[in-house]
PDB file of N, CA and C in Angstrom:
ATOM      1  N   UNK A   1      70.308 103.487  68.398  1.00  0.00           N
ATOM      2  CA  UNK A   1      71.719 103.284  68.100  1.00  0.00           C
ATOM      3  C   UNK A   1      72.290 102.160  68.956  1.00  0.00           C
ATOM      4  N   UNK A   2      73.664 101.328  68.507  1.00  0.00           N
ATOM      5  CA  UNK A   2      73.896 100.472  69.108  1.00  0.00           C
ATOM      6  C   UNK A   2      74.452 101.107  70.270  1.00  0.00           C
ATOM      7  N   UNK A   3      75.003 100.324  71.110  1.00  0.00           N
ATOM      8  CA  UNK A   3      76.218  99.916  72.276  1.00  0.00           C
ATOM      9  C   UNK A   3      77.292  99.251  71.749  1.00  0.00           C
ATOM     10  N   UNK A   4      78.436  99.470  72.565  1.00  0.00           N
ATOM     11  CA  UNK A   4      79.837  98.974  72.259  1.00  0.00           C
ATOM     12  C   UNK A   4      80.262  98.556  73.483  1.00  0.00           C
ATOM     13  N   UNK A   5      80.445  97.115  73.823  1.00  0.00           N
ATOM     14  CA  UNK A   5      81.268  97.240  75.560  1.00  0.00           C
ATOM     15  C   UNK A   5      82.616  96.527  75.202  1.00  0.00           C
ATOM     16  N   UNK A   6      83.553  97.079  75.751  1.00  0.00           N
ATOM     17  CA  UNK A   6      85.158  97.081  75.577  1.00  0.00           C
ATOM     18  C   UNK A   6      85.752  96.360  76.466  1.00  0.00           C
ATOM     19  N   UNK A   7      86.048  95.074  76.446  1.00  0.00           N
ATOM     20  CA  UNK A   7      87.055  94.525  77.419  1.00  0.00           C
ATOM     21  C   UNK A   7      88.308  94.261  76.727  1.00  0.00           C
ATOM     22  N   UNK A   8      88.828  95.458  77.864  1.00  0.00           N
ATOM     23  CA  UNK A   8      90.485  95.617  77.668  1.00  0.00           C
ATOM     24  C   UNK A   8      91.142  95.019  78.458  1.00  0.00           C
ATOM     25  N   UNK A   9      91.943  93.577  78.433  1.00  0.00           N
ATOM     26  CA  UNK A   9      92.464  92.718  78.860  1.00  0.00           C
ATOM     27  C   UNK A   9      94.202  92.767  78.579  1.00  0.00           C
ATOM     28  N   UNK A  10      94.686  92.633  79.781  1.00  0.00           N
ATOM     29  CA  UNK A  10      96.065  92.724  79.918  1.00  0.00           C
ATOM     30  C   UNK A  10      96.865  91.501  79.807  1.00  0.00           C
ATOM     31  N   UNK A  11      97.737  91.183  78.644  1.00  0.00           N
ATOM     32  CA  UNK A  11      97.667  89.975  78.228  1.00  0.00           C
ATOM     33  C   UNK A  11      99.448  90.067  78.405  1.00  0.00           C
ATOM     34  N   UNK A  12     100.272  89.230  78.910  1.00  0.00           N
ATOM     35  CA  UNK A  12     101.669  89.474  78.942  1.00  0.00           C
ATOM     36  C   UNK A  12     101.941  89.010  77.424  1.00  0.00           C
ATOM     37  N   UNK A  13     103.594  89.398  76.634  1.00  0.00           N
ATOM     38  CA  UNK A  13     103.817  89.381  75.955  1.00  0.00           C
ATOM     39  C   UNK A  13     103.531  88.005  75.240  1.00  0.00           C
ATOM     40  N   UNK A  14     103.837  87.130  75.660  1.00  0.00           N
ATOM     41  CA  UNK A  14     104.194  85.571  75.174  1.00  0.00           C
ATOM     42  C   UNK A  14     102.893  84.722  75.402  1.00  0.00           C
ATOM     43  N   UNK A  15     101.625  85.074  75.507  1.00  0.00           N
ATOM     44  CA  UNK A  15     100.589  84.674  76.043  1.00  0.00           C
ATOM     45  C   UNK A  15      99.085  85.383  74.894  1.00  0.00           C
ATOM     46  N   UNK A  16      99.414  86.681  74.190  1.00  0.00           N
ATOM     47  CA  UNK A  16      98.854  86.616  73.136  1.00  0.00           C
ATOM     48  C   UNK A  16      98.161  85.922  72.224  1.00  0.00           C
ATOM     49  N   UNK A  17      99.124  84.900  71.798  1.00  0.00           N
ATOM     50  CA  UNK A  17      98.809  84.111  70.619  1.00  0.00           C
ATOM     51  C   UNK A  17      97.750  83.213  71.455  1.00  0.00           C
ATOM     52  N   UNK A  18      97.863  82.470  72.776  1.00  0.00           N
ATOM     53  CA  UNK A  18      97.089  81.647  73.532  1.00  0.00           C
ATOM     54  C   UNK A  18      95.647  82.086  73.140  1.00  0.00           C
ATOM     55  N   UNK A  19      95.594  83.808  73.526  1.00  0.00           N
ATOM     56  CA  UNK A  19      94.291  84.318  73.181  1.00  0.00           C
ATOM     57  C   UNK A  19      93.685  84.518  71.972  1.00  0.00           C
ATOM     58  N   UNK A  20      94.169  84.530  71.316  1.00  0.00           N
ATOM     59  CA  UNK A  20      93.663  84.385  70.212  1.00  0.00           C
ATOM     60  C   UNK A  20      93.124  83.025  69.831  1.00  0.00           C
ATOM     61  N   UNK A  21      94.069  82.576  69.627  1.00  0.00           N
ATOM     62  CA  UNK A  21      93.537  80.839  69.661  1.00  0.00           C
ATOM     63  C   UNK A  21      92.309  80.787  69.959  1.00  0.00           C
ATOM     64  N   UNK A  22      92.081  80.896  71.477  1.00  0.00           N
ATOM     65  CA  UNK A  22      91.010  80.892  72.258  1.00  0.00           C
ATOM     66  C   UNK A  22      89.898  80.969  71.684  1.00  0.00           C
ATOM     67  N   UNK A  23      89.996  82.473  71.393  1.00  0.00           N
ATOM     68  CA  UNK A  23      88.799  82.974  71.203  1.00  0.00           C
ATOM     69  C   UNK A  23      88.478  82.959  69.556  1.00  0.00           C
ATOM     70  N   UNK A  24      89.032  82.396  68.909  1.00  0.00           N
ATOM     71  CA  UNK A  24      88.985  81.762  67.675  1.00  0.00           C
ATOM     72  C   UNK A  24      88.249  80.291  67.364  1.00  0.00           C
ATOM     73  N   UNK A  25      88.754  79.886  68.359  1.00  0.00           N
ATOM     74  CA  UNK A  25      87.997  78.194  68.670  1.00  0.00           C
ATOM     75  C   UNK A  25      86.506  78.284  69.132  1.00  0.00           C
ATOM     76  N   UNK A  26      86.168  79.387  69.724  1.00  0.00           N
ATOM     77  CA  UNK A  26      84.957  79.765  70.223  1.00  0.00           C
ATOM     78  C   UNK A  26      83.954  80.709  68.915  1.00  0.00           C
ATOM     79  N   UNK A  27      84.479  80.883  67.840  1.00  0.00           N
ATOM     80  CA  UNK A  27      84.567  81.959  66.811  1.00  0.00           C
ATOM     81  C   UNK A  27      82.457  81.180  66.034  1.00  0.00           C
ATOM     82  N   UNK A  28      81.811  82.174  66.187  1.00  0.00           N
ATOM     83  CA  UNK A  28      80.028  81.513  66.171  1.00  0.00           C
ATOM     84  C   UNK A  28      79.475  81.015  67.259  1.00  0.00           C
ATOM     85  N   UNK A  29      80.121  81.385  68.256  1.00  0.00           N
ATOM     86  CA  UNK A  29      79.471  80.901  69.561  1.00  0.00           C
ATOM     87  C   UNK A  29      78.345  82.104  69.856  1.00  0.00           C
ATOM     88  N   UNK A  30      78.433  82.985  69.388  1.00  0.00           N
ATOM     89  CA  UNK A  30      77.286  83.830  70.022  1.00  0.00           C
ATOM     90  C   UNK A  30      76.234  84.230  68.987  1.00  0.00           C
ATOM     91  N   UNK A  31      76.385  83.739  67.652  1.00  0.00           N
ATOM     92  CA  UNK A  31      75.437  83.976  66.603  1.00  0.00           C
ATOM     93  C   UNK A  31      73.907  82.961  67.339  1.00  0.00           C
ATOM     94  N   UNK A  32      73.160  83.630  66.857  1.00  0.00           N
ATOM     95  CA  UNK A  32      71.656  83.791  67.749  1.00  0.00           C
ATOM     96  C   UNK A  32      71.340  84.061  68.989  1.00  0.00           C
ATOM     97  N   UNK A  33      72.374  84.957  69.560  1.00  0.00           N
ATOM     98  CA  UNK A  33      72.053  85.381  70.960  1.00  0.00           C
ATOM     99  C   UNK A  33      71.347  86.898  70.101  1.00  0.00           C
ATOM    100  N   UNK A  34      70.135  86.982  71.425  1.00  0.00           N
ATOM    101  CA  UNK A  34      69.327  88.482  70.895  1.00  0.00           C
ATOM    102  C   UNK A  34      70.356  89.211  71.002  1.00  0.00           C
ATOM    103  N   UNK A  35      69.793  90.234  70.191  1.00  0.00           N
ATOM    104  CA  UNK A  35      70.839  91.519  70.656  1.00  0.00           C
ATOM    105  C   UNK A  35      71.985  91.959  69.895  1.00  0.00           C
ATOM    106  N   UNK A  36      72.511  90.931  69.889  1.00  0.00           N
ATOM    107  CA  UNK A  36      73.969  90.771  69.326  1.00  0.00           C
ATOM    108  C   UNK A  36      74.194  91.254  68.354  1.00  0.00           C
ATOM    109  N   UNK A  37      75.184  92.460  67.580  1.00  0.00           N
ATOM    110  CA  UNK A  37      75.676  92.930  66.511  1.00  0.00           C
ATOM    111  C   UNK A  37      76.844  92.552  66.138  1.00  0.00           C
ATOM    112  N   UNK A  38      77.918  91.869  66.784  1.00  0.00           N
ATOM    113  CA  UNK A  38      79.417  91.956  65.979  1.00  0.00           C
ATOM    114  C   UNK A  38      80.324  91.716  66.975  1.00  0.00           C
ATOM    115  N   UNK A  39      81.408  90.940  66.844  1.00  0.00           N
ATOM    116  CA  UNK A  39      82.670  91.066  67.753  1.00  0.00           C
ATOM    117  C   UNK A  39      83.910  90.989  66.778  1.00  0.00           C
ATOM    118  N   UNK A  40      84.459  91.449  67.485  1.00  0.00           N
ATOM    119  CA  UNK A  40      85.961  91.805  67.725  1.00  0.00           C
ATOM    120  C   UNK A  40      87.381  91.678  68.534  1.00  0.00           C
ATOM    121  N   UNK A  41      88.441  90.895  67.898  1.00  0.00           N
ATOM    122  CA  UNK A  41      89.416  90.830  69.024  1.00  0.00           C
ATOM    123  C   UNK A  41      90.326  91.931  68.578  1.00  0.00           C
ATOM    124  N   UNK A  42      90.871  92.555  68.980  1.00  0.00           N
ATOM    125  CA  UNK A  42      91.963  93.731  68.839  1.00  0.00           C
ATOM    126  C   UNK A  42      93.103  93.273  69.127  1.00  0.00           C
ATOM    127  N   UNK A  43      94.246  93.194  68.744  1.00  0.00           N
ATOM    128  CA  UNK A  43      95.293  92.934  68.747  1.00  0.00           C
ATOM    129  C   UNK A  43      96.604  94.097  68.823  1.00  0.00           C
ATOM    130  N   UNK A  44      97.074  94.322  69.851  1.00  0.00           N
ATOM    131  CA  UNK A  44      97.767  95.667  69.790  1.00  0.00           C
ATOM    132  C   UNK A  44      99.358  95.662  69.103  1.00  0.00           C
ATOM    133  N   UNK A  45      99.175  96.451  68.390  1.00  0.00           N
ATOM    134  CA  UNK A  45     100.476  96.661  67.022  1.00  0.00           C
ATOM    135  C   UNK A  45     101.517  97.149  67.694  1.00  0.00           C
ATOM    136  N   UNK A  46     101.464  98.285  68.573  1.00  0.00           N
ATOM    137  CA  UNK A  46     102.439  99.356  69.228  1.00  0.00           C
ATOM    138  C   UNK A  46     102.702  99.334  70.300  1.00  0.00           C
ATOM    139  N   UNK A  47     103.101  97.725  71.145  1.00  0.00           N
ATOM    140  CA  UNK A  47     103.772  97.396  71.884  1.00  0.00           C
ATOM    141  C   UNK A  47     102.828  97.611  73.298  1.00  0.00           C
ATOM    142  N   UNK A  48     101.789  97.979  73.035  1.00  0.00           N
ATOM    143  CA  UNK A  48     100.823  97.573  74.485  1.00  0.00           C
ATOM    144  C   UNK A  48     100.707  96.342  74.417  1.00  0.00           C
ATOM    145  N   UNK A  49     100.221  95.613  75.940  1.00  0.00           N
ATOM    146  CA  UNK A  49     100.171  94.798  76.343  1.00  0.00           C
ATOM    147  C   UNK A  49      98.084  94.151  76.524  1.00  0.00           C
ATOM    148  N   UNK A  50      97.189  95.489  76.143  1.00  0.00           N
ATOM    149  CA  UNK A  50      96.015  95.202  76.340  1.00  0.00           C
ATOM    150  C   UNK A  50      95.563  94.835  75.176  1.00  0.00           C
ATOM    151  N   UNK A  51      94.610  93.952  75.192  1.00  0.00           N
ATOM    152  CA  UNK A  51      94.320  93.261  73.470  1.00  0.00           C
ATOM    153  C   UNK A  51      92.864  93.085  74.107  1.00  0.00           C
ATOM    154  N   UNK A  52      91.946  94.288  72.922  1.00  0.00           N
ATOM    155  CA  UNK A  52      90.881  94.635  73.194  1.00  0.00           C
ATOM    156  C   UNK A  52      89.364  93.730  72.408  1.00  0.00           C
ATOM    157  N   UNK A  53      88.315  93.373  73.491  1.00  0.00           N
ATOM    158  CA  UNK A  53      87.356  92.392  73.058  1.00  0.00           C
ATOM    159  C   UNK A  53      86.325  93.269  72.514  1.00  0.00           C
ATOM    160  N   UNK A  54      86.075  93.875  71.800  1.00  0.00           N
ATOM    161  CA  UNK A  54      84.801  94.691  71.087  1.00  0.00           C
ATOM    162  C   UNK A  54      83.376  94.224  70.629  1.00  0.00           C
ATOM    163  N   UNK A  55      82.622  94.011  71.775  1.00  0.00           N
ATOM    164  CA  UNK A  55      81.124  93.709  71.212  1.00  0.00           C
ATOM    165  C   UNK A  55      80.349  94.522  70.814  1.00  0.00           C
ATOM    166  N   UNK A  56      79.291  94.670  69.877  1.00  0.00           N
ATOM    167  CA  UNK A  56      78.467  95.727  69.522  1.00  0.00           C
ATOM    168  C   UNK A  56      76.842  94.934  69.931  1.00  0.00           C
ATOM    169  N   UNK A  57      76.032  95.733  70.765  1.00  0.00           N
ATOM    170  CA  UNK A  57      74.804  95.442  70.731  1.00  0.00           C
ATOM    171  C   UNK A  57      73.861  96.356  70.660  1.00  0.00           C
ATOM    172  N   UNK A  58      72.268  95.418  70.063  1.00  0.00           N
ATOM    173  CA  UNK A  58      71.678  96.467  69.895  1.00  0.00           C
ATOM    174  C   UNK A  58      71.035  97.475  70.974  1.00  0.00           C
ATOM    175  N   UNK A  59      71.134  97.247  72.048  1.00  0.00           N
ATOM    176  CA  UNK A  59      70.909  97.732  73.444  1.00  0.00           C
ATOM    177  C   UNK A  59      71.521  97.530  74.822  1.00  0.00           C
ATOM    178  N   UNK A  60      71.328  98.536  75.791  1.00  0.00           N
ATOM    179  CA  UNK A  60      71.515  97.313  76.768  1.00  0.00           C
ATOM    180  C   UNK A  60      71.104  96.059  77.523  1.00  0.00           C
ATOM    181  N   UNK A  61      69.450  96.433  77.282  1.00  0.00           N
ATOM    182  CA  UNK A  61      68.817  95.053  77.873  1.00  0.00           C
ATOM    183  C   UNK A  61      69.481  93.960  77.023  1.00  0.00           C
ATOM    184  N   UNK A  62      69.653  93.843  76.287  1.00  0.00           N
ATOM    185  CA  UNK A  62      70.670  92.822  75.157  1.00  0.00           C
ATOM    186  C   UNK A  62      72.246  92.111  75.805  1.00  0.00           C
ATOM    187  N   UNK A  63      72.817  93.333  76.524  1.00  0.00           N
ATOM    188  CA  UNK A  63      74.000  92.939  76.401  1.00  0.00           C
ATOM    189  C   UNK A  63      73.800  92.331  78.368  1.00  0.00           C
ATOM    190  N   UNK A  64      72.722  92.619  79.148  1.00  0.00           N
ATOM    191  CA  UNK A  64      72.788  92.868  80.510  1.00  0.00           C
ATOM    192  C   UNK A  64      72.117  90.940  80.547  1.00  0.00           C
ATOM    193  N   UNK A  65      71.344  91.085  79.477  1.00  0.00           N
ATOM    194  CA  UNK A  65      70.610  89.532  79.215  1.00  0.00           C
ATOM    195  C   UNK A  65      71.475  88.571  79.298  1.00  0.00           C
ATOM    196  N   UNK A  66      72.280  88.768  78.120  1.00  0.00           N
ATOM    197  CA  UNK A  66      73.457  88.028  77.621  1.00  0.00           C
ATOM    198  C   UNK A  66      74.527  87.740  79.245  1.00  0.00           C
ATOM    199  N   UNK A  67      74.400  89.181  79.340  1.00  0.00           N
ATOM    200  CA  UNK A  67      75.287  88.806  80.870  1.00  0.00           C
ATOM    201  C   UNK A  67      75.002  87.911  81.868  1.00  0.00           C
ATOM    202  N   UNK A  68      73.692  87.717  82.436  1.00  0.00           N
ATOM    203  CA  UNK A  68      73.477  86.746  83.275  1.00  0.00           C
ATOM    204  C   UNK A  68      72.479  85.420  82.238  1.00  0.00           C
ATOM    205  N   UNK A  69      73.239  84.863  81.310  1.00  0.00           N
ATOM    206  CA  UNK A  69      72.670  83.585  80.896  1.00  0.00           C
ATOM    207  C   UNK A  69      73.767  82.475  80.998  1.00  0.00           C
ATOM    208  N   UNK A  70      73.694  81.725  81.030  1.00  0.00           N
ATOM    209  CA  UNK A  70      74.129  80.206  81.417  1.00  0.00           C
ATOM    210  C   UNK A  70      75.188  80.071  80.157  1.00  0.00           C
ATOM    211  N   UNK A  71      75.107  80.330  78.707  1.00  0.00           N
ATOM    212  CA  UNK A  71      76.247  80.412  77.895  1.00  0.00           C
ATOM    213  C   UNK A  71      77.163  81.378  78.224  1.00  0.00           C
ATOM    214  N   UNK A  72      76.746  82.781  78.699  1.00  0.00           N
ATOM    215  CA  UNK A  72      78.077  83.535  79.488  1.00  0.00           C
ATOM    216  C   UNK A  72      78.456  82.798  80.556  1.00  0.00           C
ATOM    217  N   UNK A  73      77.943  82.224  81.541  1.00  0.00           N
ATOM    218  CA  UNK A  73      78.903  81.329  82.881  1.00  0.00           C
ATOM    219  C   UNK A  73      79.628  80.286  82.135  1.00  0.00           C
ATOM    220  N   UNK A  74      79.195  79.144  81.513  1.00  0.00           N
ATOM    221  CA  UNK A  74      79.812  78.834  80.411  1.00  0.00           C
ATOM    222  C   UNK A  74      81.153  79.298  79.870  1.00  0.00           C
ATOM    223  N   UNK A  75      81.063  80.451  79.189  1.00  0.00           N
ATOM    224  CA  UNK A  75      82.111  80.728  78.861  1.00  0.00           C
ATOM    225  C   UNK A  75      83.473  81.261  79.003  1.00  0.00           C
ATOM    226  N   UNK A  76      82.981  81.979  80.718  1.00  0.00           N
ATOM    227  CA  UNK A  76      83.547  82.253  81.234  1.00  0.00           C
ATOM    228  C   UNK A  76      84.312  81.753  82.379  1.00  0.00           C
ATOM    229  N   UNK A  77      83.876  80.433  82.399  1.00  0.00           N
ATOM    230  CA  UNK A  77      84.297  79.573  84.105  1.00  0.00           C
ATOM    231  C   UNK A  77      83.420  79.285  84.692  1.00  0.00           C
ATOM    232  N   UNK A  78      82.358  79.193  84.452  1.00  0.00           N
ATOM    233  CA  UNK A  78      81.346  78.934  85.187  1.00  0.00           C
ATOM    234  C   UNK A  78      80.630  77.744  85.154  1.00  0.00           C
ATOM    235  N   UNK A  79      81.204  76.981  83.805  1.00  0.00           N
ATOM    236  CA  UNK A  79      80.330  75.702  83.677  1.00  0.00           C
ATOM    237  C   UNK A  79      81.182  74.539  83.800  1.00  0.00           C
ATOM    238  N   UNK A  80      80.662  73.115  83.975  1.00  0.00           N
ATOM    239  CA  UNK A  80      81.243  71.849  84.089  1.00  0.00           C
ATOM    240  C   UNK A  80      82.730  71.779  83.586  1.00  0.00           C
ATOM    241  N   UNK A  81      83.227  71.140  83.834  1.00  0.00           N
ATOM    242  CA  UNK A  81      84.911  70.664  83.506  1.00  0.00           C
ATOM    243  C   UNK A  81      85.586  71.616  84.235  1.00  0.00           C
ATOM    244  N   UNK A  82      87.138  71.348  83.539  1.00  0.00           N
ATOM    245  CA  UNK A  82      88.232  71.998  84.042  1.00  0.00           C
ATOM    246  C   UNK A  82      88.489  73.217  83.161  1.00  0.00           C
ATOM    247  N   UNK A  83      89.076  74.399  83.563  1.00  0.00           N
ATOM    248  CA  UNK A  83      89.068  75.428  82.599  1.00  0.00           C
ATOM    249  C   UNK A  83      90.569  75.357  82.545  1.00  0.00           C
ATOM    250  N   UNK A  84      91.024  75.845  81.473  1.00  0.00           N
ATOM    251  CA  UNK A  84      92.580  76.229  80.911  1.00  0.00           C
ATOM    252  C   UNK A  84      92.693  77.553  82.055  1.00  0.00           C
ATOM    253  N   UNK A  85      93.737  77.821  82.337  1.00  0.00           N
ATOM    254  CA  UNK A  85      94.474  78.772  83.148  1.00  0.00           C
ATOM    255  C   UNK A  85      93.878  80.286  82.463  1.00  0.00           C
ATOM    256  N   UNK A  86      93.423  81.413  83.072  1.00  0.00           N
ATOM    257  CA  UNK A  86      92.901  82.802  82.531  1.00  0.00           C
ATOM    258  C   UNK A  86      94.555  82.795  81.764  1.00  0.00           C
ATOM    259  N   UNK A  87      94.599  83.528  80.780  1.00  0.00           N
ATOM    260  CA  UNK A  87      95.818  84.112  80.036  1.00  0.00           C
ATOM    261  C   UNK A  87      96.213  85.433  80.189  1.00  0.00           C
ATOM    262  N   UNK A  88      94.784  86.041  80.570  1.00  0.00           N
ATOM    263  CA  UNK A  88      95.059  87.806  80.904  1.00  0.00           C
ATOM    264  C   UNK A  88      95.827  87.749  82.536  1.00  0.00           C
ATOM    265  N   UNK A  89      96.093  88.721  82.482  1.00  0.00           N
ATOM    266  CA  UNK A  89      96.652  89.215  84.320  1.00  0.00           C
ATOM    267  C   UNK A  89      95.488  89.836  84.618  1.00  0.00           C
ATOM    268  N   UNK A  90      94.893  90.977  84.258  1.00  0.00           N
ATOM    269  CA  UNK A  90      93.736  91.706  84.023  1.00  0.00           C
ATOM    270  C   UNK A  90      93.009  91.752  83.335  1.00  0.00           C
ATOM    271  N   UNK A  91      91.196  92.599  83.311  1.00  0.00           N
ATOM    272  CA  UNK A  91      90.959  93.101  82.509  1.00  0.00           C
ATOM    273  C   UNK A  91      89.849  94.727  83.006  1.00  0.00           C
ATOM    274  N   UNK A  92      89.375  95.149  82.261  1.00  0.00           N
ATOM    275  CA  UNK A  92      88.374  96.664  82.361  1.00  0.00           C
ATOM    276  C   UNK A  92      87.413  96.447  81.315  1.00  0.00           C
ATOM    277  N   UNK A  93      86.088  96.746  81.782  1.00  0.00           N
ATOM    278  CA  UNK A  93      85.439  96.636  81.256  1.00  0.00           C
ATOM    279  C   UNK A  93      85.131  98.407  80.740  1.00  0.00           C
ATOM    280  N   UNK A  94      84.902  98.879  79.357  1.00  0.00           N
ATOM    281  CA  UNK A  94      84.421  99.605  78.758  1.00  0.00           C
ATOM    282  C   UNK A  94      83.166  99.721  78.335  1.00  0.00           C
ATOM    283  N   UNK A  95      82.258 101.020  78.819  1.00  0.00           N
ATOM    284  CA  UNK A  95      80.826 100.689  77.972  1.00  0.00           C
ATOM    285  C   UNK A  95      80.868 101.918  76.662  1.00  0.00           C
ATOM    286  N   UNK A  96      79.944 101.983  75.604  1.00  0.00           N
ATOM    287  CA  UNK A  96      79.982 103.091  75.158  1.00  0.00           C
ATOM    288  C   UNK A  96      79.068 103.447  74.326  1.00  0.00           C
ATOM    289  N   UNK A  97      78.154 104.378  73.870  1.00  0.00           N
ATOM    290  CA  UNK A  97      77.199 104.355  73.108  1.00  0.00           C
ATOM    291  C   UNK A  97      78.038 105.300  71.831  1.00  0.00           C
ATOM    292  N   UNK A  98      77.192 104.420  70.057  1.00  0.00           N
ATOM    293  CA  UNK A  98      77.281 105.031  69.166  1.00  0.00           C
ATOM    294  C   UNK A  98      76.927 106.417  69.422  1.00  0.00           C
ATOM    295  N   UNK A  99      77.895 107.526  68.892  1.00  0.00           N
ATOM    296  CA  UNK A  99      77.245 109.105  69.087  1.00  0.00           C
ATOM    297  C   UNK A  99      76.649 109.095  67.530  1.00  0.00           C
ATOM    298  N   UNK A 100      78.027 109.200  66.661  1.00  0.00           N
ATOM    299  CA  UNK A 100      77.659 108.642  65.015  1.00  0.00           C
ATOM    300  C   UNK A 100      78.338 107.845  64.810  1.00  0.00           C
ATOM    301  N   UNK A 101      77.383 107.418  63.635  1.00  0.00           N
ATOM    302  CA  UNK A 101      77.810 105.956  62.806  1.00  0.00           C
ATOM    303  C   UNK A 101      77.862 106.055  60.951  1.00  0.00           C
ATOM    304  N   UNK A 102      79.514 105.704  60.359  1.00  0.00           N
ATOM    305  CA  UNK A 102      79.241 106.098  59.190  1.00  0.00           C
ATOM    306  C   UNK A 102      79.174 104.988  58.547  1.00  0.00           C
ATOM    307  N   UNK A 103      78.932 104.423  57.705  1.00  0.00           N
ATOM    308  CA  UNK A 103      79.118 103.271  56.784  1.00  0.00           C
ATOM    309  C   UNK A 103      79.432 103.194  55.263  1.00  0.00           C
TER     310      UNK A 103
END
């Protein structure tokens, strides 16, 4: 069964849309990484402030791989140039395994 890891990022009101953007412009950046099942940006309807990143993988050696490779530093601040300002204040990382899965 897969994995699900949840980064719930605390995004102030007026700074939303930034993220999205973002991570829209980046949108096929991770197609052919092993592992990889699916992402997700969450967007909160009911006035929270956390706007949730939903990856699905097929394991954890998958997602722990992904974690220390050179396209995650990359993407995260870690590589050449100047980075745009973080947009979150925070974030939490969530792990979680499929119990069931319906389709």
């Amino acid at each position: 069964m897969s994995i699900v890891k949840i980064n719930a990022i605390t995004v102030p009101a007026d700074s939303g849309d930034e993220l999205g953007r973002r991570f829209a412009a980046h949108s096929g950046s991770m197609a052919g990484v092993a592992g990889f099942e699916g992402f997700e940006l969450l967007q909160p309807t009911d006035g929270r402030t956390q706007w949730l990143v939903l990856t699905r993988w097929a394991d954890e050696q998958s997602y722990d791989a992904w974690r220390s490779s050179q396209d995650f530093a990359r993407s995260h601040g870690g590589g050449e140039g100047e980075r745009p300002r973080p947009v979150g204040t925070s974030s939490e990382l969530w792990s979680y395994s499929v119990a069931v899965e319906q389709q």
